[in-house]
Protein backbone atom coordinates (compact mmCIF):
# COMPACT_ATOMS: atom_id res chain seq x y z
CA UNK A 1 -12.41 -30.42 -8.79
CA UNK A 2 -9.07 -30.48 -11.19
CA UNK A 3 -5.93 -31.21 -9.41
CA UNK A 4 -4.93 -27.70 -10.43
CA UNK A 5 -7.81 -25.81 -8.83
CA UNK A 6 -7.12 -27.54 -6.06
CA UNK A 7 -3.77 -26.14 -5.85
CA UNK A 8 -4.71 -22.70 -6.66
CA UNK A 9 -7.55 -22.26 -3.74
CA UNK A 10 -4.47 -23.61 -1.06
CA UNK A 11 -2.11 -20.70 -2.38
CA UNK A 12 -2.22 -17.47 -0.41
CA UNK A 13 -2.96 -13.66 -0.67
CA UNK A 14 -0.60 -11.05 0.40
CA UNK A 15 -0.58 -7.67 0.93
CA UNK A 16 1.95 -5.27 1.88
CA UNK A 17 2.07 -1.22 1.58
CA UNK A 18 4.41 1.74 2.50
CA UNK A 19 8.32 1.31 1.74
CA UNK A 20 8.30 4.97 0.50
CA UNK A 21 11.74 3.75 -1.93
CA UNK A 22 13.29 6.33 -2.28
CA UNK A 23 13.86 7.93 1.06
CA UNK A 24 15.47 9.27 2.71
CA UNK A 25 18.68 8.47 1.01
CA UNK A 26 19.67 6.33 -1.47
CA UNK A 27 21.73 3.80 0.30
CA UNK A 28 18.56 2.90 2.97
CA UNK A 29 16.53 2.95 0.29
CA UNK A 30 18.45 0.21 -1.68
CA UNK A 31 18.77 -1.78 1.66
CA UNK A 32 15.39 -1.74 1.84
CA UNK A 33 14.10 -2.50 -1.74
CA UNK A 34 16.91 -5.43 -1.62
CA UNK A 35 14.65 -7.00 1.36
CA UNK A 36 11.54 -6.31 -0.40
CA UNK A 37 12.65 -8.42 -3.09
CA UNK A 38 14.03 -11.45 -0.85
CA UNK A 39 10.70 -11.25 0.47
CA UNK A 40 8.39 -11.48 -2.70
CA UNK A 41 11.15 -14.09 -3.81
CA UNK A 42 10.48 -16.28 -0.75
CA UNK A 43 6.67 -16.16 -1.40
CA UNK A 44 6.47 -16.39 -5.05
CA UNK A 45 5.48 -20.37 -5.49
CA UNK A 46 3.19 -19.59 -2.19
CA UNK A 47 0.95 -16.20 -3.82
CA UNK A 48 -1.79 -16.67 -6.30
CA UNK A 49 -2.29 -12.89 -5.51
CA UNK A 50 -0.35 -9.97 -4.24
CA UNK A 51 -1.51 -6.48 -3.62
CA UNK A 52 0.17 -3.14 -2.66
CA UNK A 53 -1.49 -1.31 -1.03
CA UNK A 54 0.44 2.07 -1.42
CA UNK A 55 3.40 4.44 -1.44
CA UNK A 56 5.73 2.03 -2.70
CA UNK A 57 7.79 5.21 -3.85
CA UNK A 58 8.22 7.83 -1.97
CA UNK A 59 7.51 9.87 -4.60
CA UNK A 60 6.57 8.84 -8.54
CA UNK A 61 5.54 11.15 -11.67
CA UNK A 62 5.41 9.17 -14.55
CA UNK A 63 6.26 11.85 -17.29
CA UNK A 64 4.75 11.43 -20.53
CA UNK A 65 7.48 9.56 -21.69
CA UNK A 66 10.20 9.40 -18.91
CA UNK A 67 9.81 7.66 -15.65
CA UNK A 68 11.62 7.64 -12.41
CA UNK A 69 15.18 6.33 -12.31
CA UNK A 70 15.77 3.70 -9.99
CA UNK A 71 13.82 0.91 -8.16
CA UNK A 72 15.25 -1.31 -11.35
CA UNK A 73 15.20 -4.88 -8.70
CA UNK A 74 11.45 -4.19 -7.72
CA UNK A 75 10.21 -3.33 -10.93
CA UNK A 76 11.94 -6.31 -12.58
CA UNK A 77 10.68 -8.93 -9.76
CA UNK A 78 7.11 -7.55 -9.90
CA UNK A 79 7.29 -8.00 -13.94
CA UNK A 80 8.46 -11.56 -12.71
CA UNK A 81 5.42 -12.74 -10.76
CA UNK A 82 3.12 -10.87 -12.96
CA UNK A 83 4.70 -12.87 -16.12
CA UNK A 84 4.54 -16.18 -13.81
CA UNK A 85 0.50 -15.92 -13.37
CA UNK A 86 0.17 -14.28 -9.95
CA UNK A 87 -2.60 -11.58 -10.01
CA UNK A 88 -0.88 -8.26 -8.58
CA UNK A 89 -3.23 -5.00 -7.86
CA UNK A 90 -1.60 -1.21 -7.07
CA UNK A 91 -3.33 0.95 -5.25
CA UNK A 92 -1.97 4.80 -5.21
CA UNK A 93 -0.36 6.50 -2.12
CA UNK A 94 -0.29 10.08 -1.20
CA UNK A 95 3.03 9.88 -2.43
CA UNK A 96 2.87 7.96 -5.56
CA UNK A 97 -0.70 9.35 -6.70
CA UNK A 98 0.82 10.40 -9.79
CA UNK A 99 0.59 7.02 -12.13
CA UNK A 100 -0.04 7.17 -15.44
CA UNK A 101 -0.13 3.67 -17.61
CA UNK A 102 3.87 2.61 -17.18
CA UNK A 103 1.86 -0.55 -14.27
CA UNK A 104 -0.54 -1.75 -16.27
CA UNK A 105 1.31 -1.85 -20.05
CA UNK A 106 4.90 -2.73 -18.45
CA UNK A 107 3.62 -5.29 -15.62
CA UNK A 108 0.38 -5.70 -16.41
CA UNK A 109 -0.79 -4.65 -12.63
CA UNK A 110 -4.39 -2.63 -12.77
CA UNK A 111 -3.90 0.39 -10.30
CA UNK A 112 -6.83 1.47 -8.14
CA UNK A 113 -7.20 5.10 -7.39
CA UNK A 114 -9.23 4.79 -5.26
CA UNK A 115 -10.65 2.20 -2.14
CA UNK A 116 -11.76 -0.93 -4.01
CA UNK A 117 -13.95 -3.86 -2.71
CA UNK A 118 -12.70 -7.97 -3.31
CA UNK A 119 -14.38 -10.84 -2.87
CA UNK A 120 -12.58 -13.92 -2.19
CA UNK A 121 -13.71 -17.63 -0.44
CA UNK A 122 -16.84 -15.91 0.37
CA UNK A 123 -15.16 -13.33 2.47
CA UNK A 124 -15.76 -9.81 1.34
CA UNK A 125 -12.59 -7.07 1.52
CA UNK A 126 -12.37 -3.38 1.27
CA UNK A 127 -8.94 -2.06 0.30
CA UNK A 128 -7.21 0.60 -0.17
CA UNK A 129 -4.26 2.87 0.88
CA UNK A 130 -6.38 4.83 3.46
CA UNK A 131 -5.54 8.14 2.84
CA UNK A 132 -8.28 10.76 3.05
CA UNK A 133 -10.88 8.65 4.78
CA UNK A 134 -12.72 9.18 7.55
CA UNK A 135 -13.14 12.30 9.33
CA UNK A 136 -11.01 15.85 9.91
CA UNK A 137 -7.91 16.26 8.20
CA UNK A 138 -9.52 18.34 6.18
CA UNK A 139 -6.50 20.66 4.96
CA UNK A 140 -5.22 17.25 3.35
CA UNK A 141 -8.36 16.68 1.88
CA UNK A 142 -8.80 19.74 0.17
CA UNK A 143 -4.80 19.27 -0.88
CA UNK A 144 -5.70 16.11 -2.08
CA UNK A 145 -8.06 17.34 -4.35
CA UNK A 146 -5.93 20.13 -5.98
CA UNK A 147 -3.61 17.45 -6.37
CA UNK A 148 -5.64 14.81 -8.08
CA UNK A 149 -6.85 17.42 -10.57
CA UNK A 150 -5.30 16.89 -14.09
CA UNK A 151 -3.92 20.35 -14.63
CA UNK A 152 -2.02 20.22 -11.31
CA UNK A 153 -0.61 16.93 -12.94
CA UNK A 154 0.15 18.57 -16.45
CA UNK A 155 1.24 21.66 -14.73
CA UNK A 156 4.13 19.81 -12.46
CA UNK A 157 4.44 17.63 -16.36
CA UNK A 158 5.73 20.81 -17.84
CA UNK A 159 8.62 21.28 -14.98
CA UNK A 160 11.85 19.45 -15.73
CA UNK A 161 12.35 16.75 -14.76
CA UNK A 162 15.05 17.39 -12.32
CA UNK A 163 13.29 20.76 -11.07
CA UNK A 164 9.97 18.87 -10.41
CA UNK A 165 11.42 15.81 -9.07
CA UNK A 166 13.67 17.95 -6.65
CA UNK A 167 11.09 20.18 -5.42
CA UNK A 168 9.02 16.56 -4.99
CA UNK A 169 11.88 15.25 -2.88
CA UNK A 170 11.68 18.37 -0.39
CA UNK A 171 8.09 18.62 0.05
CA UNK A 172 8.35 15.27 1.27
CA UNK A 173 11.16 15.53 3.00
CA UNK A 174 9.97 18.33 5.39
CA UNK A 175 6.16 16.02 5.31
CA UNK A 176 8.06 13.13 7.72
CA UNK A 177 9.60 15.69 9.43
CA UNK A 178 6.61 17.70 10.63
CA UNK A 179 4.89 14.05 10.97
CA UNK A 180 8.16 12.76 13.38
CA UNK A 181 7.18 9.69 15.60
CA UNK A 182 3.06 10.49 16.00
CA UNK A 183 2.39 7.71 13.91
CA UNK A 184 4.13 4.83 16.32
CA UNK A 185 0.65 5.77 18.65
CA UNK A 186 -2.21 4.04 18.61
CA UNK A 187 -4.55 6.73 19.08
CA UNK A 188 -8.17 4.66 20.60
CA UNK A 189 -10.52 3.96 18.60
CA UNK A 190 -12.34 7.24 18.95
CA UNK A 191 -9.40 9.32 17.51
CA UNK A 192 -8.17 6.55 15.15
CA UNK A 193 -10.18 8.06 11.84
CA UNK A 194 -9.63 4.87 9.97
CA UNK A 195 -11.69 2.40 12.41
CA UNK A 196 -14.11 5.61 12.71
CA UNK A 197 -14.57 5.22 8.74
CA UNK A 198 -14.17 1.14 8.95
CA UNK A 199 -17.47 1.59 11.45
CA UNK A 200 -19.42 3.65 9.18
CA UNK A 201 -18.72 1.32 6.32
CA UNK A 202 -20.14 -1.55 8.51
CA UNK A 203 -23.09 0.30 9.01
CA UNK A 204 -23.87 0.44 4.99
CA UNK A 205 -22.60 -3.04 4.13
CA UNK A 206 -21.09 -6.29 6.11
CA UNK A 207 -17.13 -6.49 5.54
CA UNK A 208 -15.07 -9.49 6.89
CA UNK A 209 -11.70 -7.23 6.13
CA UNK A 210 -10.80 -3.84 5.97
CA UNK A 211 -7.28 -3.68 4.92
CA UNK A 212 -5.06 0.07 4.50
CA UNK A 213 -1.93 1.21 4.49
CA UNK A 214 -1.05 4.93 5.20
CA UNK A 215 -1.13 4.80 9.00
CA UNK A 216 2.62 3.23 9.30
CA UNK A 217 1.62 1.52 12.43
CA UNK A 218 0.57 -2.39 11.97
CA UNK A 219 -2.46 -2.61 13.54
CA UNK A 220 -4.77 -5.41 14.11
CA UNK A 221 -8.46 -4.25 15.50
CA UNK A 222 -11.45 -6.52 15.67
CA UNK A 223 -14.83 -4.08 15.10
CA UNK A 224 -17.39 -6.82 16.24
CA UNK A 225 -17.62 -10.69 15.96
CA UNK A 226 -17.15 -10.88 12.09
CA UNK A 227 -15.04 -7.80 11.06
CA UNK A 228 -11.73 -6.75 11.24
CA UNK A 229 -9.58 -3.59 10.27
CA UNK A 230 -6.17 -4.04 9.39
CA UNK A 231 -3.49 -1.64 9.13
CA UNK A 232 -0.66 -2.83 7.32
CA UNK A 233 2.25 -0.80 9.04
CA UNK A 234 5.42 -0.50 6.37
CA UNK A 235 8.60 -1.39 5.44
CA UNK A 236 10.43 1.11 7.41
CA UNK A 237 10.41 0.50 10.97
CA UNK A 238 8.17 -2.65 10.99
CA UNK A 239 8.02 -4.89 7.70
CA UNK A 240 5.33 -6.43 8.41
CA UNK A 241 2.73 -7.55 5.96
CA UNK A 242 -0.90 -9.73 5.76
CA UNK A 243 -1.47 -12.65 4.46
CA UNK A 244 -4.72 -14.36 3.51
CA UNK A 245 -4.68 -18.43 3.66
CA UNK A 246 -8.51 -18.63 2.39
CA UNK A 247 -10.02 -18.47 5.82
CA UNK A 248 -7.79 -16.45 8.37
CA UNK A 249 -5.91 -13.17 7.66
CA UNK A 250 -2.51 -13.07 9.80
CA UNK A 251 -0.32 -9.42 10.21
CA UNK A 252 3.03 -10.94 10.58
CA UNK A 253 6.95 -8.94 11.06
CA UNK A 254 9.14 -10.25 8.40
CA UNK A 255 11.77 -9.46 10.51
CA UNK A 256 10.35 -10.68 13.46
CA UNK A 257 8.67 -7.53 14.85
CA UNK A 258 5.34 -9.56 15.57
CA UNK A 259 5.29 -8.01 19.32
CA UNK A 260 5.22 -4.48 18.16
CA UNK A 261 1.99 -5.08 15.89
CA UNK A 262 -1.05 -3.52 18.11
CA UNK A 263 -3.56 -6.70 18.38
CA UNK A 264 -6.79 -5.31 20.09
């Protein structure tokens, strides 16, 4: 083996979901993307890949030929580490589900629409932001629906921009609100609908890793002896993120929140 394979199979995979930039005001928001960016610097010479896994804004419509102001420190470091050789994947949020092209042409980062399955050191991952799996919910589901369709998208296209981003804003404003602190509970895993799904994958098909975002709680369940479901909590109350070393995957606190992460 080359001296510089070798070095590329010791480098690790991260992944990391939820900051929602954006919200709920400006100045958190910048506090927060700032961090965000310390972090990605700090791990830079250690990634060979990095995926987000989600609702990285809390809200994005990439108009036709306008996109969102702000966010100008992410975007730049993620056009960084994609121009230095590290293999970045976006997968859509509920919130940012709107993505056109502005990824892949400006970063060159493929986005995933949906829950995508990896393969890496012989240990097989599904991924994706979580949203809309398993069962109930079903009022988001059908939402989810009207929402992915493309006239709802050229519909809210033909809104200014500052009417359709403000009404954007308040919808989910008043969506954290009515959600308040449910998501800090682990639920079991009979009413947690993500392990429910994560079991009926397993049933189909043998997964070493499930790995979503969405739930806001960092969560680290083992189904049996060989699988695990990971819930990669955010980058609002926790920080925490995965990373993947070529044999173990670790949930870690960036800011040294480790105890709160539920390890079952």
């Amino acid at each position: 083996m080359k001296v510089e394979e070798n070095i590329m199979t010791q480098k690790n995979i991260y992944f990391l979901s939820d900051f929602h930039l954006g919200a709920p005001d400006y100045a958190s928001s910048l506090v927060r993307e700032k961090l965000l960016v310390q972090f990605l610097d700090e791990i830079k010479d250690k990634a060979s890949e990095i995926f987000l896994v989600g609702d990285m804004f809390d809200f994005w419509y990439e108009y036709r030929k306008v996109v969102p102001k702000g966010f100008t420190r992410l975007l730049g470091k993620l056009a960084e580490l994609s121009d230095a050789g590290i293999a970045m994947h976006f997968f859509v949020g509920n919130h940012d589900m709107w993505m056109r092209d502005y990824f892949q042409v400006e970063l060159n980062i493929p986005v995933y629409f949906e829950a995508k399955e990896f393969e890496r050191n012989d240990k097989i991952f599904l991924i994706g932001h979580g949203d809309g799996l398993g069962p109930g919910d079903h009022g988001y589901k059908r939402l989810k629906k009207v929402f992915r369709n493309p006239v709802s998208k050229w519909l809210f296209g033909i809104l200014p921009p500052v009417a359709g981003m403000g009404l954007a804003h308040y919808m989910s404003r008043r969506s954290r609100a009515q959600t308040g602190s449910t998501e800090e509970v682990f639920l079991g895993e009979e009413k947690e609908w993500l392990i429910i799904y994560c079991k009926e994958m397993l049933q189909q098909k043998k997964f070493d890793f499930f790995v979503f975002g969405h739930r806001h709680l960092p969560i680290d369940y083992r189904l049996n002896s060989t699988s695990r479901y990971i819930n990669l909590g955010d980058w609002i109350r926790y920080f925490t993120y995965a990373v993947f070393d070529g044999d173990k995957l670790e949930l870690k606190s960036y800011k040294g929140m480790d105890e709160k992460i539920i390890r079952i």
